[in-house]
Each structure stands twice: as C-alpha cells, then as structure tokens.
PDB file of N, CA and C in Angstrom:
ATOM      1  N   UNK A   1      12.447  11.278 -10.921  1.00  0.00           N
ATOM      2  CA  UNK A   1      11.157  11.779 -11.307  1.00  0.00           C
ATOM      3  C   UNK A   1      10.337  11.975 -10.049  1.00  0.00           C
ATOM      4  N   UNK A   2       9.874  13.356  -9.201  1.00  0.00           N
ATOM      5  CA  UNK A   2       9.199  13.382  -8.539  1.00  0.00           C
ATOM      6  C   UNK A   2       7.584  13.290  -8.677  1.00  0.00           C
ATOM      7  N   UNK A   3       7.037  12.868  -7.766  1.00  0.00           N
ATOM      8  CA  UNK A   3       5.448  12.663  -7.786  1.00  0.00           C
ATOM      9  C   UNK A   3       5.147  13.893  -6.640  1.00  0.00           C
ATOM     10  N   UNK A   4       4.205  14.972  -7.475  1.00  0.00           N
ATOM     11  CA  UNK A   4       3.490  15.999  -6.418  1.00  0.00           C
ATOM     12  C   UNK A   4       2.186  15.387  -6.434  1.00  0.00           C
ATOM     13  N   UNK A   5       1.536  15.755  -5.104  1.00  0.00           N
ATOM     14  CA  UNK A   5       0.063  15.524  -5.032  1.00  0.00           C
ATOM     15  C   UNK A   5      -1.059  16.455  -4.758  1.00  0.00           C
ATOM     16  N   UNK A   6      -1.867  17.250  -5.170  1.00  0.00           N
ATOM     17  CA  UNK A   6      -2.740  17.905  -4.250  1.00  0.00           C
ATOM     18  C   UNK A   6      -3.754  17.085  -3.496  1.00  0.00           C
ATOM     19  N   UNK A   7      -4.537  16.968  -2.502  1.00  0.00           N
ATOM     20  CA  UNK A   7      -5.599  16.243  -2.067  1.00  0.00           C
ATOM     21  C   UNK A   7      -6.031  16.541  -0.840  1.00  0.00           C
ATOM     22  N   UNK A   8      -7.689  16.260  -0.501  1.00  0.00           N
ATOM     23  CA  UNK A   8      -7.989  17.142   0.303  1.00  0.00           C
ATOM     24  C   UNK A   8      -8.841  15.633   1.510  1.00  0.00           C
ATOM     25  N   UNK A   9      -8.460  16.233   2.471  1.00  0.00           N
ATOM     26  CA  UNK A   9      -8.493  14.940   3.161  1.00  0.00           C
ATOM     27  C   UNK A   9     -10.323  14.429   3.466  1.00  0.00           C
ATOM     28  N   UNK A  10     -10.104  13.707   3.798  1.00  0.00           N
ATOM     29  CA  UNK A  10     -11.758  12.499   3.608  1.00  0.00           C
ATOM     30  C   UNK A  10     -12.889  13.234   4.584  1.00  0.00           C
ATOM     31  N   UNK A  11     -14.290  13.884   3.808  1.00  0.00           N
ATOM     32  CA  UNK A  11     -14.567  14.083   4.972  1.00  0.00           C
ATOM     33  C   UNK A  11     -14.592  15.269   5.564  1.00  0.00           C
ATOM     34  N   UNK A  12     -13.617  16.513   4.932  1.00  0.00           N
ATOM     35  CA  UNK A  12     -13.515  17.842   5.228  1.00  0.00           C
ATOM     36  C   UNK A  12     -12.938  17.760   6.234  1.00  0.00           C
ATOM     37  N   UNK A  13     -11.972  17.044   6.969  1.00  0.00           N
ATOM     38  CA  UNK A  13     -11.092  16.260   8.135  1.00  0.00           C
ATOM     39  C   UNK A  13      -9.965  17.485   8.098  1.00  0.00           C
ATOM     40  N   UNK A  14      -9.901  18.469   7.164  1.00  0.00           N
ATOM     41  CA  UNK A  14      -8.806  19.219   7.090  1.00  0.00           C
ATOM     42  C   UNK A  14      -9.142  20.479   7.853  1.00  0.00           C
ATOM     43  N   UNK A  15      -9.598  20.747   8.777  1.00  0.00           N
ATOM     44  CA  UNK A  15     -10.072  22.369   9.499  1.00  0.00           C
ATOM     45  C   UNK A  15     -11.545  22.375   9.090  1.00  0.00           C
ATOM     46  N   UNK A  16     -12.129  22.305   8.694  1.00  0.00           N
ATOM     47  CA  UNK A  16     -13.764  22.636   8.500  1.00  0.00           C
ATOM     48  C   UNK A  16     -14.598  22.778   9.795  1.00  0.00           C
ATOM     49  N   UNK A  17     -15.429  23.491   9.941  1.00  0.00           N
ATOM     50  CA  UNK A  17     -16.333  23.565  10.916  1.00  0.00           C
ATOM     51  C   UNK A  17     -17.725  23.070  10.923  1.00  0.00           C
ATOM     52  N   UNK A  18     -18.062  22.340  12.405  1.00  0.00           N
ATOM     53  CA  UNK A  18     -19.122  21.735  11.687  1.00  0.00           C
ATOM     54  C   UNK A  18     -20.583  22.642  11.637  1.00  0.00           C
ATOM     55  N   UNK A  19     -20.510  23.483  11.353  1.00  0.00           N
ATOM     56  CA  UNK A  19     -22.072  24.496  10.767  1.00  0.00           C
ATOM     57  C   UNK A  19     -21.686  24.587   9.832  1.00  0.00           C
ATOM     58  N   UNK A  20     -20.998  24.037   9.204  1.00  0.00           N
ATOM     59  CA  UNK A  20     -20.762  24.119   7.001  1.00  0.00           C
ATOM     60  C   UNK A  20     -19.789  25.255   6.894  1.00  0.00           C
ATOM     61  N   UNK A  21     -19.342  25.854   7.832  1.00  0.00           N
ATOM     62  CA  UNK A  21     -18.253  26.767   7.361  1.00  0.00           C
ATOM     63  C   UNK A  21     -16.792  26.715   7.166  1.00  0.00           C
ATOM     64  N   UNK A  22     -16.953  25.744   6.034  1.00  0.00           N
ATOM     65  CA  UNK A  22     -16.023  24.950   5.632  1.00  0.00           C
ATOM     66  C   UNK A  22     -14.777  25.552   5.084  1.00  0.00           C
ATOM     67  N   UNK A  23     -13.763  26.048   5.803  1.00  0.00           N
ATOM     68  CA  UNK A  23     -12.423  26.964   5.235  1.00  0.00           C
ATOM     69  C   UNK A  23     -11.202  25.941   5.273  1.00  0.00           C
ATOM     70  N   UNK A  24     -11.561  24.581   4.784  1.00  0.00           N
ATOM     71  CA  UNK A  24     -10.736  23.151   4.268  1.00  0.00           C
ATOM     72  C   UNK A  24      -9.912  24.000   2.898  1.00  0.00           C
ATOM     73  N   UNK A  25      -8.412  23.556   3.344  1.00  0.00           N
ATOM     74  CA  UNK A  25      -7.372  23.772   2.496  1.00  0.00           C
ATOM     75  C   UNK A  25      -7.085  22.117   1.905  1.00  0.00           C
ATOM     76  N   UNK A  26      -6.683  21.893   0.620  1.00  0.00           N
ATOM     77  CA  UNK A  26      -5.847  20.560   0.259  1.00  0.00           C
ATOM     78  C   UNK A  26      -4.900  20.490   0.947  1.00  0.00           C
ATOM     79  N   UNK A  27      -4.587  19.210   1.082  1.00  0.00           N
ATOM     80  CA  UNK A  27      -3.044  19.323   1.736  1.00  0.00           C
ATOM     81  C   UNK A  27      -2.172  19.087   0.569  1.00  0.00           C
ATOM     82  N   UNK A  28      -1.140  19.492   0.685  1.00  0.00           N
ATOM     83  CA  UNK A  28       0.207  19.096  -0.472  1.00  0.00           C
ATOM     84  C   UNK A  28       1.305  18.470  -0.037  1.00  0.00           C
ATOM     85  N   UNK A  29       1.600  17.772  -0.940  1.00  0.00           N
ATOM     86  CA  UNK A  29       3.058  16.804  -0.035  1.00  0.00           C
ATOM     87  C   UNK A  29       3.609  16.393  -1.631  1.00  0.00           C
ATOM     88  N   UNK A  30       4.571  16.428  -1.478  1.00  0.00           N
ATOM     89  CA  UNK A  30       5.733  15.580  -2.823  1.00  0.00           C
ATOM     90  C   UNK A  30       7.039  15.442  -2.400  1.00  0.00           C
ATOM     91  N   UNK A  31       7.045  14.523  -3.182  1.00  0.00           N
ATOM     92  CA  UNK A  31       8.365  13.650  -2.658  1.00  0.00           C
ATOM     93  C   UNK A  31       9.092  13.362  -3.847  1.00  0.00           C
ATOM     94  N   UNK A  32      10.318  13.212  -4.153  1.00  0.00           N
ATOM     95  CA  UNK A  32      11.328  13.207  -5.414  1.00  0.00           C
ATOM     96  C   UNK A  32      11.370  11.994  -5.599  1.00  0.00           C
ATOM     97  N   UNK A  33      11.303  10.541  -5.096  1.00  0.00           N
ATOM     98  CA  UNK A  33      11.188   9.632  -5.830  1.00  0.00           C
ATOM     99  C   UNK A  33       9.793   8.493  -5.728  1.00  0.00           C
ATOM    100  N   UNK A  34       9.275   7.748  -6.902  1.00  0.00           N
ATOM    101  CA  UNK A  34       8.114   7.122  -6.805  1.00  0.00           C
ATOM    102  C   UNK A  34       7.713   6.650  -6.013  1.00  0.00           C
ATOM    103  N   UNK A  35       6.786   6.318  -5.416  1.00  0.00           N
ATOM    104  CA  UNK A  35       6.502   5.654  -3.904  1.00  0.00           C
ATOM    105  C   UNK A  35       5.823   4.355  -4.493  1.00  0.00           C
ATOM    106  N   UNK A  36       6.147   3.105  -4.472  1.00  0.00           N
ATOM    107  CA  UNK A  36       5.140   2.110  -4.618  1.00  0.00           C
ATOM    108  C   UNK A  36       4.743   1.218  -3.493  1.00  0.00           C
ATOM    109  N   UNK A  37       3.730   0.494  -3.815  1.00  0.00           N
ATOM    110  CA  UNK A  37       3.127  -0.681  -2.640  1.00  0.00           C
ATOM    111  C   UNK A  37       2.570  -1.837  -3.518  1.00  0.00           C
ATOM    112  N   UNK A  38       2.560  -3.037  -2.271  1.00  0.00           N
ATOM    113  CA  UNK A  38       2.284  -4.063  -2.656  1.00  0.00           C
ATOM    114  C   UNK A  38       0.933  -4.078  -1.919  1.00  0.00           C
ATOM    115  N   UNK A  39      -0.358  -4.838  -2.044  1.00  0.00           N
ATOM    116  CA  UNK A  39      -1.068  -5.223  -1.276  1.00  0.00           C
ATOM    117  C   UNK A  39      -1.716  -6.649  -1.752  1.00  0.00           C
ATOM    118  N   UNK A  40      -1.561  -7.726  -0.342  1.00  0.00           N
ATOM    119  CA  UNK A  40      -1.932  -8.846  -0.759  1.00  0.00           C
ATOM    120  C   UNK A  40      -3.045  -8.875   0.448  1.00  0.00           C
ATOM    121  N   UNK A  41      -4.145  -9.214  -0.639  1.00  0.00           N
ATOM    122  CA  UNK A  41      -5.525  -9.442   0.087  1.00  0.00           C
ATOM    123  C   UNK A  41      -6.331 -10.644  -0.444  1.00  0.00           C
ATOM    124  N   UNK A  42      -6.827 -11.483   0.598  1.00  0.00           N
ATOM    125  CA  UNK A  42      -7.657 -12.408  -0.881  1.00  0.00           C
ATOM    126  C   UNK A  42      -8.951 -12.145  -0.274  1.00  0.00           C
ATOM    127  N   UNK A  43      -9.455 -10.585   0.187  1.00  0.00           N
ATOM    128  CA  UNK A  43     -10.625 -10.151  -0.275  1.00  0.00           C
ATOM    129  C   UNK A  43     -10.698  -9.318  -1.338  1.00  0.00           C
ATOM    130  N   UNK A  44     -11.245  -9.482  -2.022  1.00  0.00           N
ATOM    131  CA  UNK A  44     -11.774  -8.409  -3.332  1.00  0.00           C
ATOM    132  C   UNK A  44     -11.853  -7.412  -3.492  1.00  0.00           C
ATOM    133  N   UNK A  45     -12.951  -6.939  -2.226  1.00  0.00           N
ATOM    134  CA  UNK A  45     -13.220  -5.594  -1.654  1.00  0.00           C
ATOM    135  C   UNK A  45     -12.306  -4.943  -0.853  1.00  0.00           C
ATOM    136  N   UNK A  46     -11.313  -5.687   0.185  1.00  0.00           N
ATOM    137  CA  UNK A  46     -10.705  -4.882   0.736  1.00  0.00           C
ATOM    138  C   UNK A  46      -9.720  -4.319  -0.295  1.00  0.00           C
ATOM    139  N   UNK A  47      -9.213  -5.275  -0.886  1.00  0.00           N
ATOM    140  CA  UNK A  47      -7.674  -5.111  -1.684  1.00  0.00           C
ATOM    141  C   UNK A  47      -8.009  -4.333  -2.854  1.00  0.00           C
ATOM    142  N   UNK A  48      -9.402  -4.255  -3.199  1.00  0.00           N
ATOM    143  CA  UNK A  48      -9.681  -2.966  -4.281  1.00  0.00           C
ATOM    144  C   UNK A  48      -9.801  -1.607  -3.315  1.00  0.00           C
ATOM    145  N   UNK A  49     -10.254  -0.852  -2.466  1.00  0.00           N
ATOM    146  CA  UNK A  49     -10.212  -0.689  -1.564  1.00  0.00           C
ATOM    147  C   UNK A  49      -9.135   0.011  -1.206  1.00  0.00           C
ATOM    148  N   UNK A  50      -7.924  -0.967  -0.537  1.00  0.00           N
ATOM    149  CA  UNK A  50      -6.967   0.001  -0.199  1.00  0.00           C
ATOM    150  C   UNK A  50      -6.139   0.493  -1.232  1.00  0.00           C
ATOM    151  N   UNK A  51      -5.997  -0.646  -2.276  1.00  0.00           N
ATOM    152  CA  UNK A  51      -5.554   0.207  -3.667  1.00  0.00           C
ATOM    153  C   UNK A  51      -5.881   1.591  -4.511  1.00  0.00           C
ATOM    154  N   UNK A  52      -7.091   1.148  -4.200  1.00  0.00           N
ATOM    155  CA  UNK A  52      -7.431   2.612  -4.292  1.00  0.00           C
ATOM    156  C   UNK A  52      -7.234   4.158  -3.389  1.00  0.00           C
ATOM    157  N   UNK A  53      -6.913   3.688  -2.347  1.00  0.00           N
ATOM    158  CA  UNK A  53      -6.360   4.312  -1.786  1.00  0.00           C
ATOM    159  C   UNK A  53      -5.598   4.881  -2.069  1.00  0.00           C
ATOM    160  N   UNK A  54      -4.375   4.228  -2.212  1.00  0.00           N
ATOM    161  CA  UNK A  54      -3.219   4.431  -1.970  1.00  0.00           C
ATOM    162  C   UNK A  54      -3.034   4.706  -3.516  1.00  0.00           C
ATOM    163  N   UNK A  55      -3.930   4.813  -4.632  1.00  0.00           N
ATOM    164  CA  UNK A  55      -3.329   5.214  -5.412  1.00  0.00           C
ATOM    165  C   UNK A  55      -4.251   6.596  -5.394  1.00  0.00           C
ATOM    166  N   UNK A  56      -4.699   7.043  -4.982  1.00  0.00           N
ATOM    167  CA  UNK A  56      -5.568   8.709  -5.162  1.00  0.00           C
ATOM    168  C   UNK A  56      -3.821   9.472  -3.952  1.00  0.00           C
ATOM    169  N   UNK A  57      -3.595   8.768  -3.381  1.00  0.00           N
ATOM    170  CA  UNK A  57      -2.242   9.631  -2.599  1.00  0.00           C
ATOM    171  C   UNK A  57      -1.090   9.515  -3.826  1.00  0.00           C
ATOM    172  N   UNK A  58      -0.941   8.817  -4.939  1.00  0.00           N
ATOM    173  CA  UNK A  58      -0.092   9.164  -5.819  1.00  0.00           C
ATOM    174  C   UNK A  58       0.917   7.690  -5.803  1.00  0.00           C
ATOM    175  N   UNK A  59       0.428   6.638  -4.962  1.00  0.00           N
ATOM    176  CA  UNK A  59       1.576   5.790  -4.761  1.00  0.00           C
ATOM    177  C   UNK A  59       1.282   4.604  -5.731  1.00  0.00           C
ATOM    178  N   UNK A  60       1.862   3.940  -6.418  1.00  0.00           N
ATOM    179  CA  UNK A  60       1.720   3.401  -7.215  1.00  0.00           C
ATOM    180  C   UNK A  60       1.876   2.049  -7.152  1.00  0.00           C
ATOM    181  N   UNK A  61       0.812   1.653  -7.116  1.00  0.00           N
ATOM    182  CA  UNK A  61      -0.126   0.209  -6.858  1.00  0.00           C
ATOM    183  C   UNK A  61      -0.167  -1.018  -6.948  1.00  0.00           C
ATOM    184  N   UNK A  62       0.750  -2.254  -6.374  1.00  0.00           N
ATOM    185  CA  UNK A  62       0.173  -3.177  -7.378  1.00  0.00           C
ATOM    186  C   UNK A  62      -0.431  -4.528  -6.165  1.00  0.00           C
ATOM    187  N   UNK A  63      -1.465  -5.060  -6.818  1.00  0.00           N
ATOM    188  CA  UNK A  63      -2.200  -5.911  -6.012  1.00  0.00           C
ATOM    189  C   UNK A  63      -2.032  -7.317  -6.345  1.00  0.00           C
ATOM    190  N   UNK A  64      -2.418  -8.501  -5.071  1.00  0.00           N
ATOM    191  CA  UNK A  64      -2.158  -9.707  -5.341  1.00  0.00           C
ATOM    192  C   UNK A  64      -3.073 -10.556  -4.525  1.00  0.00           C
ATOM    193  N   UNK A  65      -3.715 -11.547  -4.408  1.00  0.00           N
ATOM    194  CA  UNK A  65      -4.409 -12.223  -4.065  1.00  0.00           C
ATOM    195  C   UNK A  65      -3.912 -13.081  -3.143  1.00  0.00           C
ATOM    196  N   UNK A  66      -2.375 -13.375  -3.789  1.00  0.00           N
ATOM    197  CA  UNK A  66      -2.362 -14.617  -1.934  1.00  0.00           C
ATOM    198  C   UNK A  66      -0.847 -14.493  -1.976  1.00  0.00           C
ATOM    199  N   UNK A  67      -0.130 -14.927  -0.863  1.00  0.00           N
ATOM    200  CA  UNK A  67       0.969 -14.370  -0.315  1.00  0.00           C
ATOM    201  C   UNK A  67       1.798 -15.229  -0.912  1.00  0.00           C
ATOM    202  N   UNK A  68       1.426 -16.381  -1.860  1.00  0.00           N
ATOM    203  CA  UNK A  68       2.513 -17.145  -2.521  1.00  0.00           C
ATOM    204  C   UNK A  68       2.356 -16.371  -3.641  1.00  0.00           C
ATOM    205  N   UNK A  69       1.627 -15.718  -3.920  1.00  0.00           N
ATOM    206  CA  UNK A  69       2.038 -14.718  -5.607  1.00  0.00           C
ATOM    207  C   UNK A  69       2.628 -13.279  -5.105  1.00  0.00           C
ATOM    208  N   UNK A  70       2.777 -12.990  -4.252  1.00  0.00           N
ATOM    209  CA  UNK A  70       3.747 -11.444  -3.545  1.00  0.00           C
ATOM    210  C   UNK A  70       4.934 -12.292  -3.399  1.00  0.00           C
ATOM    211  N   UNK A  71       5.206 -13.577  -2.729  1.00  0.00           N
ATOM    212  CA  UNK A  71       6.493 -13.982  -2.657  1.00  0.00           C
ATOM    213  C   UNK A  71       7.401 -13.952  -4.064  1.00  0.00           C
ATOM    214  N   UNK A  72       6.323 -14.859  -5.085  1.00  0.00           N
ATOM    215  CA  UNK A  72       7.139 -15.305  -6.392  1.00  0.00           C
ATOM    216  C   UNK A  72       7.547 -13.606  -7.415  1.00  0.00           C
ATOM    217  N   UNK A  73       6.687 -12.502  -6.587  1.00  0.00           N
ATOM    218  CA  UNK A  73       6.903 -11.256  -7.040  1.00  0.00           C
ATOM    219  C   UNK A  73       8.311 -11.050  -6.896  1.00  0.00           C
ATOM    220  N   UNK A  74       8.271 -10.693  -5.591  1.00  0.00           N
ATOM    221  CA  UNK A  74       9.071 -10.088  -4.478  1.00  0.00           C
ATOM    222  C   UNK A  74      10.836 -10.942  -5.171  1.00  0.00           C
ATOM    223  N   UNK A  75      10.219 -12.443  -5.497  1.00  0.00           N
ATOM    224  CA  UNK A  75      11.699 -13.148  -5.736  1.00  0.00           C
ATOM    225  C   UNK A  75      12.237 -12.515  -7.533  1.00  0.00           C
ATOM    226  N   UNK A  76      11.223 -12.491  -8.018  1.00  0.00           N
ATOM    227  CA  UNK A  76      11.184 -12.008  -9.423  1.00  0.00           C
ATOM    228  C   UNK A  76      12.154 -10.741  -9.212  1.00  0.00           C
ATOM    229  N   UNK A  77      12.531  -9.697  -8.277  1.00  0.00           N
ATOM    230  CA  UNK A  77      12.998  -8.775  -8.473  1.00  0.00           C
ATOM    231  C   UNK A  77      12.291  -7.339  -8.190  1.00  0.00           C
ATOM    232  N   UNK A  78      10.985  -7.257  -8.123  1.00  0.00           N
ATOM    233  CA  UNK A  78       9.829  -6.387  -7.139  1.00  0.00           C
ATOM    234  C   UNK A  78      10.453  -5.918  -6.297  1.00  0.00           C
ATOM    235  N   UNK A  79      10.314  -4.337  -6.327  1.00  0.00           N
ATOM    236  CA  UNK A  79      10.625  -4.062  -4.991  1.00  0.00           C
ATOM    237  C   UNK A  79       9.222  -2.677  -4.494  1.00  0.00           C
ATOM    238  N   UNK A  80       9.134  -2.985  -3.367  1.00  0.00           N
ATOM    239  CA  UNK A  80       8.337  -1.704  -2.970  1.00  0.00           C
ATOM    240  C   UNK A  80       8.630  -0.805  -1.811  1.00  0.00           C
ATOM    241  N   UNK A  81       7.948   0.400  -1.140  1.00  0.00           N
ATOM    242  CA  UNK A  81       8.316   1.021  -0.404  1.00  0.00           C
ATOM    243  C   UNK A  81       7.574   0.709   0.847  1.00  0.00           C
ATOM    244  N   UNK A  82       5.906   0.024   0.906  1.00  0.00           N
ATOM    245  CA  UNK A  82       5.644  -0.496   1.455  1.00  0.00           C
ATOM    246  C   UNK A  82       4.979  -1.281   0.960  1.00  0.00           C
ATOM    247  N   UNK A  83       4.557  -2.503   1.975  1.00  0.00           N
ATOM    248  CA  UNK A  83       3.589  -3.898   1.598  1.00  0.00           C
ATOM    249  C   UNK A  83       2.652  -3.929   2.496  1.00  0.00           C
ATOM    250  N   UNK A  84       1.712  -4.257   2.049  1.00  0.00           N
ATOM    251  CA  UNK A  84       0.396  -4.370   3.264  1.00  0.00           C
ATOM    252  C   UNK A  84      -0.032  -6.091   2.970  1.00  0.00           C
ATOM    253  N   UNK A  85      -0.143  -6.670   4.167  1.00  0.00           N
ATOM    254  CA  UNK A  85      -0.288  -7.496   3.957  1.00  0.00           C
ATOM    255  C   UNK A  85      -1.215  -7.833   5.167  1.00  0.00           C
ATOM    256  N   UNK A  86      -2.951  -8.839   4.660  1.00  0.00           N
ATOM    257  CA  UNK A  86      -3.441  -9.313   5.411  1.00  0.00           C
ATOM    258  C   UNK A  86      -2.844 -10.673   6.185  1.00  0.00           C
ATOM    259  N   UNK A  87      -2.832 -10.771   7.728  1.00  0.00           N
ATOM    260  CA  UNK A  87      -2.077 -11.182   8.391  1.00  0.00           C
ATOM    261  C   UNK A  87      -3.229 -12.850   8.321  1.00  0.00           C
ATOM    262  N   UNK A  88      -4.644 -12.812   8.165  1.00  0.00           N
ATOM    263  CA  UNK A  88      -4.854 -14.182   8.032  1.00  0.00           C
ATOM    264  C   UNK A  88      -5.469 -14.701   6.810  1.00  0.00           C
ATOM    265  N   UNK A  89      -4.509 -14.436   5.873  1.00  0.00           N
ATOM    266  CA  UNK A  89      -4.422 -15.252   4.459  1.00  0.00           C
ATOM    267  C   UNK A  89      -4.553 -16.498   4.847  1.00  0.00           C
ATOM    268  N   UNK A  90      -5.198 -17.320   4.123  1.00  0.00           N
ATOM    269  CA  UNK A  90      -5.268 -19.195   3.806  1.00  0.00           C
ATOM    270  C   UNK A  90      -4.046 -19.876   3.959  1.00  0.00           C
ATOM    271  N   UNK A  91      -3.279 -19.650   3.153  1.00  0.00           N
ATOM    272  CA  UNK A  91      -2.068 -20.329   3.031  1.00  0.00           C
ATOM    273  C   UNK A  91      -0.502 -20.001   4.124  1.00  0.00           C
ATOM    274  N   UNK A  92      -0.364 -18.465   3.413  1.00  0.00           N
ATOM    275  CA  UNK A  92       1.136 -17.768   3.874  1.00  0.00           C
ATOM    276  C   UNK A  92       0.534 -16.705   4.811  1.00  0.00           C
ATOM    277  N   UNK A  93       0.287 -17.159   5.627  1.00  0.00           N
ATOM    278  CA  UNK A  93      -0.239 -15.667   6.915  1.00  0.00           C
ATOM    279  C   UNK A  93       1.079 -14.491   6.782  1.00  0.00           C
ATOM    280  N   UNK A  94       0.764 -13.721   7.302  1.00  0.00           N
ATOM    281  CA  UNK A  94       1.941 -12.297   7.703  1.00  0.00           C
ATOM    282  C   UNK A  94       3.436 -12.800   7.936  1.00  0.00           C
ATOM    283  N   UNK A  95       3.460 -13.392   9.271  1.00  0.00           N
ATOM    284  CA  UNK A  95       4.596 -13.969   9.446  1.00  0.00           C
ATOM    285  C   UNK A  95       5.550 -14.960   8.840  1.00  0.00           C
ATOM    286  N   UNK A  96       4.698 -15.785   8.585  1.00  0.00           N
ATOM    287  CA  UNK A  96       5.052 -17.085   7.394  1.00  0.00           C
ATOM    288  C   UNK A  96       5.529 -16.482   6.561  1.00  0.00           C
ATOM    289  N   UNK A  97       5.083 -15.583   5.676  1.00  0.00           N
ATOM    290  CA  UNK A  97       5.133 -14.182   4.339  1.00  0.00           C
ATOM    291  C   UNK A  97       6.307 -14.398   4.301  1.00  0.00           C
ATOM    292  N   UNK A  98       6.854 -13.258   5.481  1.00  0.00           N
ATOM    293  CA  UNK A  98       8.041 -12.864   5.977  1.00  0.00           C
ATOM    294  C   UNK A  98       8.997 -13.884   5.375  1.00  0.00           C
ATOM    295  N   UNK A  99       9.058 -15.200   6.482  1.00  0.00           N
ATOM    296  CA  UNK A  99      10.078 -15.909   6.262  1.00  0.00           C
ATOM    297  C   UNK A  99      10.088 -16.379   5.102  1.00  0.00           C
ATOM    298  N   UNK A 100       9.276 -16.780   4.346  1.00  0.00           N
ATOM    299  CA  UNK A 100       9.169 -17.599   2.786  1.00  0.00           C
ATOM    300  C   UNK A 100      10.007 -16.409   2.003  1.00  0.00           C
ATOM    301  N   UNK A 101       9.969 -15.144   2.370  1.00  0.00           N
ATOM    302  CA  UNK A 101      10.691 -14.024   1.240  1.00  0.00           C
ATOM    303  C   UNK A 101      11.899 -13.981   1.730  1.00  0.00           C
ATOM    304  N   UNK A 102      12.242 -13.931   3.048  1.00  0.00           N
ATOM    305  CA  UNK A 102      13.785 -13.693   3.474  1.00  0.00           C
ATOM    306  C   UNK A 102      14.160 -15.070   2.683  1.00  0.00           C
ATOM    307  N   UNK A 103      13.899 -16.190   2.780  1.00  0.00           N
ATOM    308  CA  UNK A 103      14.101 -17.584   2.549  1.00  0.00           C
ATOM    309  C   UNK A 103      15.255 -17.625   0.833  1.00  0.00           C
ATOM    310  N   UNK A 104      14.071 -16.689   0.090  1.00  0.00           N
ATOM    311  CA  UNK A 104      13.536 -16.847  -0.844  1.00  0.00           C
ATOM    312  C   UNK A 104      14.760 -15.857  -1.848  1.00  0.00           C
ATOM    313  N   UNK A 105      14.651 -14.263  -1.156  1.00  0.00           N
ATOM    314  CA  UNK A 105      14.953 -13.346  -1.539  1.00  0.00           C
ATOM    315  C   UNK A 105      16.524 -13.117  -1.096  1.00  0.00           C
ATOM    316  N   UNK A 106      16.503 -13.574   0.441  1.00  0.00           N
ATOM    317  CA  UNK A 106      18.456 -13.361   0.943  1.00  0.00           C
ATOM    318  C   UNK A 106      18.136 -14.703   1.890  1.00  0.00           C
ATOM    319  N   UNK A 107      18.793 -15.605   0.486  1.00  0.00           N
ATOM    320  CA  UNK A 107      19.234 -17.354   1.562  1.00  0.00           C
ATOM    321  C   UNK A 107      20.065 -16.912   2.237  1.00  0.00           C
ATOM    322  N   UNK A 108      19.778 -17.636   3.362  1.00  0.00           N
ATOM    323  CA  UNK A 108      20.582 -17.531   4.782  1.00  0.00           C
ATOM    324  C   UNK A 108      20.552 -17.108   5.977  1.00  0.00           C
ATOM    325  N   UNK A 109      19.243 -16.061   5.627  1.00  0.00           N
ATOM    326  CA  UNK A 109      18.751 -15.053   6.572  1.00  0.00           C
ATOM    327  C   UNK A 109      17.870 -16.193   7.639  1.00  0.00           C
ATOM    328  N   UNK A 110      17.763 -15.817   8.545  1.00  0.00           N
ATOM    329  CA  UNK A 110      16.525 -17.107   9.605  1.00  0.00           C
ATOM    330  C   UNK A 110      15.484 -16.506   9.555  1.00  0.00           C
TER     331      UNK A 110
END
C-alpha cells in the first residue's frame, strides 16, 4: 500500500520571493511502503509537536513518554522506520535506550 503526499513546505521555503511574489510549488514525494515512527519525549509539547509533524508528511505516528514504555513496545514486536528519541530522558537516556532494546529485543548483542 503506497502513501502519496502533496505538501508545501513551511513558510513558502519552496522558491517564493520575498516581495510576495510567491510562485511556491508543493512538493510531492511517495513512497510504496508505510513509513512509521516512534517518538519518545517526556515533554508534552515537544512530543505533540514533532508528531505532528511527522504526521502532516504522511508518516505514521506513534508517541511515548519514557524510554521504558518504547522499550516494552519495541520488545512487544513494534517495529518502525525511524525513532526519535530525546537523549536526556529521566530514566533510559538515548544510549542506555539502545542497549536495554538490543538487550531486550536480540539477547546477546553487547
């Protein structure tokens, strides 16, 4: 199932001139299979934020609050195309992340 997108970048960022003579095209991009992401934020605002983002580009979204609930995801069988992850979470920082999922997801890995 491919996902097409039209969308026009932030800002008139696409060719526009700045005396308002604005000759901004959308850009188009599609891709043949779903694109998803993870984002673990335990701000509110950011992690609403980039979700939103990333879902007006067509990619399909899912959010988490702290890096021990992306792990118990991730072990559940989750998979995504990318993960964003704030690197100074409370508990499981970026790196820590990492290893708790390799740990977690392929025992054996260091």
């Amino acid at each position: 199932m491919g996902a097409e997108v039209d969308h026009v970048s932030p800002m008139g960022m696409s060719g526009g001139s700045a005396e308002g003579n604005d000759k901004s095209e959308g850009l188009r991009f599609s891709c043949k299979n779903k694109l998803t992401a993870l984002v673990v934020d335990n701000g509110g605002v950011c992690r609403a934020i980039q979700t939103a983002l990333l879902r007006s580009y067509g990619v399909e979204t899912e959010a988490v609050e702290a890096g021990e609930a992306a792990v118990e995801l991730i072990a559940s069988g989750a998979t995504f195309n990318l993960i964003i992850i704030e690197m100074l979470l409370p508990v499981l920082n970026g790196p820590e992340w990492r290893r708790h999922v390799m740990v977690r997801v392929f025992p054996g890995t260091p």
